[in-house]
Protein backbone atom coordinates (compact mmCIF):
# COMPACT_ATOMS: atom_id res chain seq x y z
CA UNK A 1 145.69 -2.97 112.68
CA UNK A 2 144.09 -3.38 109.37
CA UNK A 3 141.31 -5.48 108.36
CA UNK A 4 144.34 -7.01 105.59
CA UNK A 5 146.68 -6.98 108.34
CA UNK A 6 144.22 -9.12 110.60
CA UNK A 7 143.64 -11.29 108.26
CA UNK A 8 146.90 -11.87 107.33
CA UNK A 9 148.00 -12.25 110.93
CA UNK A 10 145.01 -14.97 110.91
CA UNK A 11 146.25 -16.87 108.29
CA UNK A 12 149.81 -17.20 109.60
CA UNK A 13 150.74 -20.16 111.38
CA UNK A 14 150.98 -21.09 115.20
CA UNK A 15 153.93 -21.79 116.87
CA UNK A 16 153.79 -22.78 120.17
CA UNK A 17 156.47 -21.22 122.90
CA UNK A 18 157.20 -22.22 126.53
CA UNK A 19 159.49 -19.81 128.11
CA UNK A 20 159.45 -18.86 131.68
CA UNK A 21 156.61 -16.01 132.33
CA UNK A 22 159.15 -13.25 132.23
CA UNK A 23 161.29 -11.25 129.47
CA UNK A 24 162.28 -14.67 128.09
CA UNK A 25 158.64 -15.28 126.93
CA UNK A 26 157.85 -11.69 125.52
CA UNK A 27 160.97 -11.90 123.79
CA UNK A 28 160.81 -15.34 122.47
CA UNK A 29 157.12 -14.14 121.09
CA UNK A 30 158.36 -11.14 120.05
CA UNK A 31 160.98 -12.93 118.00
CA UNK A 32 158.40 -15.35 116.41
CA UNK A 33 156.13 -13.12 115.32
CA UNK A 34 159.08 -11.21 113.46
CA UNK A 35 159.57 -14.63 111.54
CA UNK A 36 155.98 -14.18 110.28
CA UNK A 37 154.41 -16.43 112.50
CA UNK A 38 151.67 -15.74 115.22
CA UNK A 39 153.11 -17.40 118.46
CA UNK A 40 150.81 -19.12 121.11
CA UNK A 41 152.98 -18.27 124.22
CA UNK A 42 152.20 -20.80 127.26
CA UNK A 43 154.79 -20.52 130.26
CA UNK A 44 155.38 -24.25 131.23
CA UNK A 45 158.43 -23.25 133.95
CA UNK A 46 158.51 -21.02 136.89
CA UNK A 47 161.71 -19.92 138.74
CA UNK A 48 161.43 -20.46 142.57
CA UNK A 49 165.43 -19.15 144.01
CA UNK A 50 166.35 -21.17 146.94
CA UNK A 51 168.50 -18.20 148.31
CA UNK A 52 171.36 -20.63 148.22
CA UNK A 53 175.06 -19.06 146.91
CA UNK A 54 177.81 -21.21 145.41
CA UNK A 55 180.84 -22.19 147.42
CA UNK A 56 183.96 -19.52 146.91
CA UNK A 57 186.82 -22.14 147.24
CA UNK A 58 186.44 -23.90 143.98
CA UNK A 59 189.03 -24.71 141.34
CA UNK A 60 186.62 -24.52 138.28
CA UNK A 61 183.09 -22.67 138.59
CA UNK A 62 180.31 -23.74 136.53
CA UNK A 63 176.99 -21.80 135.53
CA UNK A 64 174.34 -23.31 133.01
CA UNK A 65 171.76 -20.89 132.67
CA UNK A 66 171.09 -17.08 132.70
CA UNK A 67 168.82 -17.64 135.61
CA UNK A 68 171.45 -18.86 137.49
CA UNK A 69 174.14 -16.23 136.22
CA UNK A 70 171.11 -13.68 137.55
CA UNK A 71 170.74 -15.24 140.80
CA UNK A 72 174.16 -15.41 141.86
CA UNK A 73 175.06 -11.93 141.00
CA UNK A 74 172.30 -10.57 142.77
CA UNK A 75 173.40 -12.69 145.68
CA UNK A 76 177.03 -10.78 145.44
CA UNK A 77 178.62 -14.50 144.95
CA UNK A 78 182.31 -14.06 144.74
CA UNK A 79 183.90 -16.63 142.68
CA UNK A 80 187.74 -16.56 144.17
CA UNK A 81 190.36 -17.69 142.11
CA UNK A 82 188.27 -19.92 140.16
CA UNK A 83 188.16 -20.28 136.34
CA UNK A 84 184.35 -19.52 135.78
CA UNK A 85 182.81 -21.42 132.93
CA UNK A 86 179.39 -20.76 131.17
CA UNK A 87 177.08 -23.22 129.15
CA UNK A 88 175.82 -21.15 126.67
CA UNK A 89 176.19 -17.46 125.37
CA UNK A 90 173.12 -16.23 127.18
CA UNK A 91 174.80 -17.49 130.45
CA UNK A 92 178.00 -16.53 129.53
CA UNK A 93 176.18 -12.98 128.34
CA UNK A 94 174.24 -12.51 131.72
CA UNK A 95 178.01 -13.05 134.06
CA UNK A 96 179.47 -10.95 131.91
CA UNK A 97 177.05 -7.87 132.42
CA UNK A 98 177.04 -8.85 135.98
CA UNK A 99 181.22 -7.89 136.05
CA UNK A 100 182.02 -11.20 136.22
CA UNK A 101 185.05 -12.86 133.88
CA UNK A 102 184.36 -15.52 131.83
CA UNK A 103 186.54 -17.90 131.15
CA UNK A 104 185.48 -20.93 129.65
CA UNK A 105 182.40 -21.19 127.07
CA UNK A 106 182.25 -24.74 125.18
CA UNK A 107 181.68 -24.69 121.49
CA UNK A 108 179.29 -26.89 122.26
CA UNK A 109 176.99 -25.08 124.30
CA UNK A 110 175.56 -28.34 126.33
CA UNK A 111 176.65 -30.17 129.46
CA UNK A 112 178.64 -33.03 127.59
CA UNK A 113 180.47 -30.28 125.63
CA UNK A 114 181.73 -28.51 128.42
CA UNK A 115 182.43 -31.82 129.87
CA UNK A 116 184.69 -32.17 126.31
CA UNK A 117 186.27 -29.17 127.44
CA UNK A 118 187.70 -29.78 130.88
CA UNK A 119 187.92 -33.58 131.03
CA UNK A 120 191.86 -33.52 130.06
CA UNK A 121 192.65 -30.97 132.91
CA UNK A 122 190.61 -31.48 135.90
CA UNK A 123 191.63 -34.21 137.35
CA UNK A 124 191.68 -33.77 141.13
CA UNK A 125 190.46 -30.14 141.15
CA UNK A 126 187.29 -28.66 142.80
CA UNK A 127 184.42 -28.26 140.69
CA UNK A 128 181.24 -26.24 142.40
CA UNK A 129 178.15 -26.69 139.62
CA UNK A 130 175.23 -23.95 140.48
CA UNK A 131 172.16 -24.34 138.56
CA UNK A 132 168.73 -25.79 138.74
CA UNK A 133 166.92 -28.19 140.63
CA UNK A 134 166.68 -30.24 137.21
CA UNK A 135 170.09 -29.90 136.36
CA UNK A 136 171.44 -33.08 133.44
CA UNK A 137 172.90 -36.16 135.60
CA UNK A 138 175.72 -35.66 132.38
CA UNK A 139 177.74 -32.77 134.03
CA UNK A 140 178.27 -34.22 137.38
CA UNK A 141 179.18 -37.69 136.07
CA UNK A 142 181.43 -36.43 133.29
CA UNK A 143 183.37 -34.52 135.95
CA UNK A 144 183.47 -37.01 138.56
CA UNK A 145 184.50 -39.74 135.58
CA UNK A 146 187.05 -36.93 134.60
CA UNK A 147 188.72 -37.40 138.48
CA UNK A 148 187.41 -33.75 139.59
CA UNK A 149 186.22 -33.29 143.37
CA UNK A 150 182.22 -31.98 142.26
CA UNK A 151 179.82 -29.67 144.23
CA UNK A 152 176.55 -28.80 143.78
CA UNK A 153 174.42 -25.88 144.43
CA UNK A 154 170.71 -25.25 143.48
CA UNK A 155 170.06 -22.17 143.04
CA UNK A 156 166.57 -22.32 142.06
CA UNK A 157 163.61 -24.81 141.31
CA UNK A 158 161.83 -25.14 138.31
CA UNK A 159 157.89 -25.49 138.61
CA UNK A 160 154.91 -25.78 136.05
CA UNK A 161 152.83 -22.49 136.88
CA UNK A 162 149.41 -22.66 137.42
CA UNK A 163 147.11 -22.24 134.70
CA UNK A 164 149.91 -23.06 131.53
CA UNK A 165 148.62 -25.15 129.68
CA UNK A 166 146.70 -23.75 126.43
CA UNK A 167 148.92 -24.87 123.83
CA UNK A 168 148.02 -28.60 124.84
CA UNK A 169 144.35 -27.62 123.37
CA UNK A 170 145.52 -25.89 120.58
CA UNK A 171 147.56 -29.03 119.70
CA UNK A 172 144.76 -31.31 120.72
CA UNK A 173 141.85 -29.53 117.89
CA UNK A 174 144.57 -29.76 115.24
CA UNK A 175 145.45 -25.57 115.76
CA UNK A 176 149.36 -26.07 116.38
CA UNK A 177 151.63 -25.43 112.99
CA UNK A 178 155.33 -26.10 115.84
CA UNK A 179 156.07 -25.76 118.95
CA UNK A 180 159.19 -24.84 120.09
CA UNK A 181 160.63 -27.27 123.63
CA UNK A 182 163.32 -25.36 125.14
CA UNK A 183 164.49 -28.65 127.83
CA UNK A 184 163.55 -31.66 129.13
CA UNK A 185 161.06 -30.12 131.50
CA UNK A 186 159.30 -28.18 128.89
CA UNK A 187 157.65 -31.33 127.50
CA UNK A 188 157.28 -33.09 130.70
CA UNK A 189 155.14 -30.06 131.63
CA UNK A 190 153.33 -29.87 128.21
CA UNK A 191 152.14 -33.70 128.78
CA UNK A 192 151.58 -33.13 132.43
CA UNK A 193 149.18 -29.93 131.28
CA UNK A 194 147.57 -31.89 128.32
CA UNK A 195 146.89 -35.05 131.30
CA UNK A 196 145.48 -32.24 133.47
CA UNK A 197 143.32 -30.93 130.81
CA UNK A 198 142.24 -34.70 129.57
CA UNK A 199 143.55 -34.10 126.39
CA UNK A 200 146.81 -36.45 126.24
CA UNK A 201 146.65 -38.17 123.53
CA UNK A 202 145.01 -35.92 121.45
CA UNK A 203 147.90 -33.24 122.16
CA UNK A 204 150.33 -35.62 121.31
CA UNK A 205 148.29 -36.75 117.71
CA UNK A 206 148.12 -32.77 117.12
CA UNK A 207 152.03 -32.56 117.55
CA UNK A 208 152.61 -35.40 115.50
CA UNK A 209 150.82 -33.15 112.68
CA UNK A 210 153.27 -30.08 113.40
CA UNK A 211 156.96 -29.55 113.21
CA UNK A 212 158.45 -30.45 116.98
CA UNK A 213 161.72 -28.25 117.64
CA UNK A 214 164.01 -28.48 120.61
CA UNK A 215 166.73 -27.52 122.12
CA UNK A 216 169.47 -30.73 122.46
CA UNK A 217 169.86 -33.83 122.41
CA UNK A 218 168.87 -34.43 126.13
CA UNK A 219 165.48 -32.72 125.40
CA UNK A 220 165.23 -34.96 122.05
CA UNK A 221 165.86 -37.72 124.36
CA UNK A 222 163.24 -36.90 126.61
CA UNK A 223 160.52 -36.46 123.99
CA UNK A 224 160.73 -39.74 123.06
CA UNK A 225 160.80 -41.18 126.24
CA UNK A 226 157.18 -39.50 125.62
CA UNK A 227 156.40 -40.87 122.76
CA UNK A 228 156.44 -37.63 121.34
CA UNK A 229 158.33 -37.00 117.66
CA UNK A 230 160.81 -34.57 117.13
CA UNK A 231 161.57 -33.47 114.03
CA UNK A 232 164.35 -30.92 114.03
CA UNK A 233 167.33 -30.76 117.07
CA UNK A 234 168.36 -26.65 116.94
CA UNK A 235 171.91 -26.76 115.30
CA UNK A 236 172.91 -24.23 117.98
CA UNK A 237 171.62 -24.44 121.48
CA UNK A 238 169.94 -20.77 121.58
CA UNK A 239 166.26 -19.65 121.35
CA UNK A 240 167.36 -17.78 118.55
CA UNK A 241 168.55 -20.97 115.95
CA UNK A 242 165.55 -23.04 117.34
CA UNK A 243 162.91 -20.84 116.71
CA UNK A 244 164.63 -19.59 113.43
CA UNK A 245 164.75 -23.40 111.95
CA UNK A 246 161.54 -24.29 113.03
CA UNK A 247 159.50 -21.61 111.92
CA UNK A 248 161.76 -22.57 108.68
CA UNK A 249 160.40 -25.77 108.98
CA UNK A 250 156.84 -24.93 109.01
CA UNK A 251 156.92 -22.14 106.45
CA UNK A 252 158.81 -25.20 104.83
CA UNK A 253 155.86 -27.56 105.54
CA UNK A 254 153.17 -25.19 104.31
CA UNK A 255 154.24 -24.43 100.75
């Protein structure tokens, strides 16, 4: 790199992004720094699989996550007769390359919108739900509310790893330009990491100063439940749109 490139790198802002420690994060940096900003990656999840395999004798099947789409295929999970539905075009992406058929995405690529989707016809069918141990109360309760027979499996828990936690000092000295919360548990961890660190507060003062993005409402909902601002909700629920609008937002910000 050249000494203009450095420098230019230097001056760019810092978004922060907390995918899982896997493809998702390289990716996810990869795709910020194409947007001409230098990303401060800091894995706040972890994927532990429970081994566990959805039931085979539902009506409707229901995957939320390309995790979970992952974890089933390479469990050789054989969904029957059911109509499978996907939250999401990653998840419905991931079944798809697996061999499975997908039948159902919402246009609304969030639990209540798939909840939209099948209220009017479920009533009294057999609903098997496989994601995460942190899975939205919304699904369950729309379905159940909708008169369907609901199962769930977890097919994997969600953990902070050890040693995430260096965008909550970045954000605490004033260094963060975004940050980029992919669900719920993204912030949760981000406080939990700035507590850890002794830095609370101060995180939270340094976010206040940079453009908050995340993923849906339910993660909105969270971060104020936080006291923590948000200023943009992605208008589609993909990496792609929320990193795309809020490095908008900062560039935005910075004129």
């Amino acid at each position: 790199m050249s000494d203009a490139e450095s420098a230019e790198t230097a001056a760019a802002p810092t978004v922060a992004v907390f995918r899982p420690d896997d493809e998702r994060l390289a990716v996810a940096t990869d795709r910020l720094e194409s947007l001409g900003v230098r990303p401060l990656p800091d894995p706040m999840l972890a994927v532990e699989p429970t081994d566990a395999v959805p039931r085979t004798d539902a009506d409707y099947a229901v995957l939320t996550s390309k995790t979970g789409a992952e974890l089933v295929a390479d469990a050789g999970w054989d969904p029957g007769d059911a109509t499978v539905c996907a939250i999401g075009s990653a998840t419905a992406d991931a079944l798809r390359e697996a061999g499975y058929a997908v039948d159902r995405v919402p246009d609304k690529f969030t639990s209540s919108g798939l909840v939209a989707e099948l209220a009017a016809e479920i009533d009294g069918a057999r609903v098997e739900v496989a994601r995460s141990d942190h899975g939205s109360d919304v699904l369950l309760e729309g379905f159940e509310n909708a008169g369907a027979y609901c199962h769930e499996t977890v097919l994997y828990r969600l953990v902070r790893p050890e040693g995430s936690g260096a965008s909550t000092a970045a954000a605490a000295a004033g260094e963060l330009d975004g940050a980029c919360f992919t669900s719920s548990l993204t912030v949760a961890h981000f406080l939990e990491a700035a507590a850890e660190r002794g830095v609370r507060e101060e995180a939270l003062a340094g976010l206040d100063e940079a453009v908050v993005g995340v993923i849906g409402e339910p993660t909105a909902a969270t971060a104020a439940e936080y006291e923590l601002d948000v200023d943009l909700v992605a208008s589609e629920a993909t990496f792609e749109t929320l990193a795309r609008e809020t490095v908008d937002a900062v560039t935005g910000r910075n004129r």
